[in-house]
N, C-alpha and C. Protein backbone atom coordinates (compact mmCIF):
# COMPACT_ATOMS: atom_id res chain seq x y z
N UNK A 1 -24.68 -6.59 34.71
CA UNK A 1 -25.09 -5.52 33.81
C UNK A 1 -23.99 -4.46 33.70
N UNK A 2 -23.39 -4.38 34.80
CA UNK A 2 -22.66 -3.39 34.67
C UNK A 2 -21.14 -3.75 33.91
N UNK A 3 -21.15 -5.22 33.61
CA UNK A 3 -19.46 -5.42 32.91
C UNK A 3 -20.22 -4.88 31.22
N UNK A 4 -21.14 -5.23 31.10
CA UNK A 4 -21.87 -5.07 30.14
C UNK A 4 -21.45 -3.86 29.54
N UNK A 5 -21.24 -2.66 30.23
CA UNK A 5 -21.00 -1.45 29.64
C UNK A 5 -19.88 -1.27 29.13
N UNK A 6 -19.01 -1.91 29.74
CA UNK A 6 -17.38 -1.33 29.23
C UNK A 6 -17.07 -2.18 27.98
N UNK A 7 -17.74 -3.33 27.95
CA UNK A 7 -17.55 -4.34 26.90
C UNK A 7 -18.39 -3.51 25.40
N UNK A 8 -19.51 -2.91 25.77
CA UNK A 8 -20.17 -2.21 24.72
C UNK A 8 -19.62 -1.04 24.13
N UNK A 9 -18.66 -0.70 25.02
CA UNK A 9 -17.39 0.70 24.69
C UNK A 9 -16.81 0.70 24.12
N UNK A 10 -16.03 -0.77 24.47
CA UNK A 10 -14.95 -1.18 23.14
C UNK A 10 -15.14 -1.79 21.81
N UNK A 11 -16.70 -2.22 22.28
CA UNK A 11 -17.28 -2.59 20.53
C UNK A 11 -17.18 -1.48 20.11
N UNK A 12 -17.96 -0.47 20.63
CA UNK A 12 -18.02 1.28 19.57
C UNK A 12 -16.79 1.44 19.11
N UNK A 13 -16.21 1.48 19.98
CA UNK A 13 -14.76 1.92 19.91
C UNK A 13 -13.82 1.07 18.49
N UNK A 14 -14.19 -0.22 18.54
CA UNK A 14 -13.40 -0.73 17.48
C UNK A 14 -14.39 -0.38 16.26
N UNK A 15 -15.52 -0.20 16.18
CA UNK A 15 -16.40 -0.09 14.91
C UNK A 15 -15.87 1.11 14.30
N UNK A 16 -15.78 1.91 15.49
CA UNK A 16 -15.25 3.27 15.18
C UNK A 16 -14.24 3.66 13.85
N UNK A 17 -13.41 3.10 15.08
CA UNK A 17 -11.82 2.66 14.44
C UNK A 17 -11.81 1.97 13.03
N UNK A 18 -12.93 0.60 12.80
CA UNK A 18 -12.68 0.19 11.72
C UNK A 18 -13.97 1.43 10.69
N UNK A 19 -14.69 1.62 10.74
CA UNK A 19 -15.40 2.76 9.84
C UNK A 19 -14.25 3.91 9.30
N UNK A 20 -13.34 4.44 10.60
CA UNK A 20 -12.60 5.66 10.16
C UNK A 20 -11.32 5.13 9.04
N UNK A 21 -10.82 3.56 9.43
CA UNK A 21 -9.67 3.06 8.06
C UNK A 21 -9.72 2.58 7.38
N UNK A 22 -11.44 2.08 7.46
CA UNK A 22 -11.47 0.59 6.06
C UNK A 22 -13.21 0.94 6.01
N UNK A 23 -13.04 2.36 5.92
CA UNK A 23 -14.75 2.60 5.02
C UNK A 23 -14.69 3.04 3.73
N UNK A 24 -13.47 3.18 3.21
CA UNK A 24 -13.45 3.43 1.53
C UNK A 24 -13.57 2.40 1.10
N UNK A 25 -14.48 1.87 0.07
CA UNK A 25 -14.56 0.26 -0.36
C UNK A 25 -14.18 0.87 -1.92
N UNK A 26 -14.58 1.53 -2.55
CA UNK A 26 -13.73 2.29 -3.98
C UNK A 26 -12.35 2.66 -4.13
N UNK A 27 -11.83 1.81 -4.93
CA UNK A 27 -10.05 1.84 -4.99
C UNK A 27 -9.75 3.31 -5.84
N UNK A 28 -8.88 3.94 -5.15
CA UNK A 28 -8.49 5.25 -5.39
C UNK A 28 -8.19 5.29 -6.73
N UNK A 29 -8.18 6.44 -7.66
CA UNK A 29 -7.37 6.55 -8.71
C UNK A 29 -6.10 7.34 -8.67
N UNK A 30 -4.88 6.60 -8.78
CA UNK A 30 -3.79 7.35 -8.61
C UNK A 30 -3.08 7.50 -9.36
N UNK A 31 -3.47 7.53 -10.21
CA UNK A 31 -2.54 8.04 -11.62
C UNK A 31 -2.46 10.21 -11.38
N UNK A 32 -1.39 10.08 -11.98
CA UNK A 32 -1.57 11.80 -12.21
C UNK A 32 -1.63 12.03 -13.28
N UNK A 33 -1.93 13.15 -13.13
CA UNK A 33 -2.62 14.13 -14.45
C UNK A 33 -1.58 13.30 -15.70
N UNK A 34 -0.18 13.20 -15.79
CA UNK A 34 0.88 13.24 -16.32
C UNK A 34 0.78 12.07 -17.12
N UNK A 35 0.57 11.18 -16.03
CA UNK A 35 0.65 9.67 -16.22
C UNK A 35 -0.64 9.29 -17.47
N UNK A 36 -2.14 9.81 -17.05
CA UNK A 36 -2.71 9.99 -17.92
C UNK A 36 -3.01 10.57 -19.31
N UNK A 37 -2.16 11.34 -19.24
CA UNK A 37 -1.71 12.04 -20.67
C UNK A 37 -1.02 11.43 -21.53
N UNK A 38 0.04 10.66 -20.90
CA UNK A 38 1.25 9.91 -21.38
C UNK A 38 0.34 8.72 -22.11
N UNK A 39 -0.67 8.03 -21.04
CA UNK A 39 -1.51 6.81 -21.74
C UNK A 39 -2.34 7.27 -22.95
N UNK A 40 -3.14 8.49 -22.68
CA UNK A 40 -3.83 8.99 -23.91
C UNK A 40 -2.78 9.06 -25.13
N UNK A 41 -1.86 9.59 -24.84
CA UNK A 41 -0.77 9.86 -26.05
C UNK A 41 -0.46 8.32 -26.74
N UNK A 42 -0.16 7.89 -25.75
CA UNK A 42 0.36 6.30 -26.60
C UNK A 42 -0.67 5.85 -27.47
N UNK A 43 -1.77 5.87 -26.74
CA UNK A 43 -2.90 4.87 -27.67
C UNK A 43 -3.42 5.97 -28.82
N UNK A 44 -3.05 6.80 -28.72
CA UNK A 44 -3.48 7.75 -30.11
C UNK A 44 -2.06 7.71 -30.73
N UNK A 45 -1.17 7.31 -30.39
CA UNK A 45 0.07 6.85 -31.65
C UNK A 45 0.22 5.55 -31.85
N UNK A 46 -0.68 4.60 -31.07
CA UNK A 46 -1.24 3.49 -31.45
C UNK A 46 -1.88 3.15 -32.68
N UNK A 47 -3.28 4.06 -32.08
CA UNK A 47 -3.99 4.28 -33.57
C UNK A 47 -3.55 4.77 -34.93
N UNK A 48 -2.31 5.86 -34.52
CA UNK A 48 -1.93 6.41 -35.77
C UNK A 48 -1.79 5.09 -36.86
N UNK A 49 -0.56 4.91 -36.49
CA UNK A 49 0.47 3.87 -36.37
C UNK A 49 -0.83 2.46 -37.21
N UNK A 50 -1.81 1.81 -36.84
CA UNK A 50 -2.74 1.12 -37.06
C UNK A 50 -2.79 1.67 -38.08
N UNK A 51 -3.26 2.65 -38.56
CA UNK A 51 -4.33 3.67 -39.61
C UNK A 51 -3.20 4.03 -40.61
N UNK A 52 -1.98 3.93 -40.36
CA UNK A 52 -1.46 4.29 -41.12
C UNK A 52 -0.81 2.54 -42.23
N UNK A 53 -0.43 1.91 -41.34
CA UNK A 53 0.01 0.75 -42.10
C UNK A 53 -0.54 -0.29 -42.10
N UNK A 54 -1.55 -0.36 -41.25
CA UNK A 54 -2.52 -1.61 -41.31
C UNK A 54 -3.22 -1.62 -42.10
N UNK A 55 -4.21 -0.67 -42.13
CA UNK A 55 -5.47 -0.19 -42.74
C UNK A 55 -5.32 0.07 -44.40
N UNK A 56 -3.55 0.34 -45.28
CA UNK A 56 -3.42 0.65 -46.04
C UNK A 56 -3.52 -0.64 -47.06
């Protein structure tokens, strides 16, 4: 009984460990502000661009 304990320590201990580095399951968004602007911009000179010579 008593190896029992130290073995139950290091289970906590690794659950621990894995909860505190691999409990985000949602992939970050890492774009910056910048980066996102830049994409909005393109696809609205995308559209221009469409609307202007496609559409005519």
């Amino acid at each position: 009984m008593l190896i029992l304990v130290p073995l139950l320590i290091l289970v906590a201990i690794i659950v621990a460990i894995d909860q505190l580095y691999f409990s985000d399951i949602t992939p970050k968004d890492t774009s910056s502000k910048k980066e996102l602007q830049q994409k909005a911009s393109d696809m609205n000179a995308t559209q221009k661009y469409l609307d202007r010579y496609i559409k005519k």
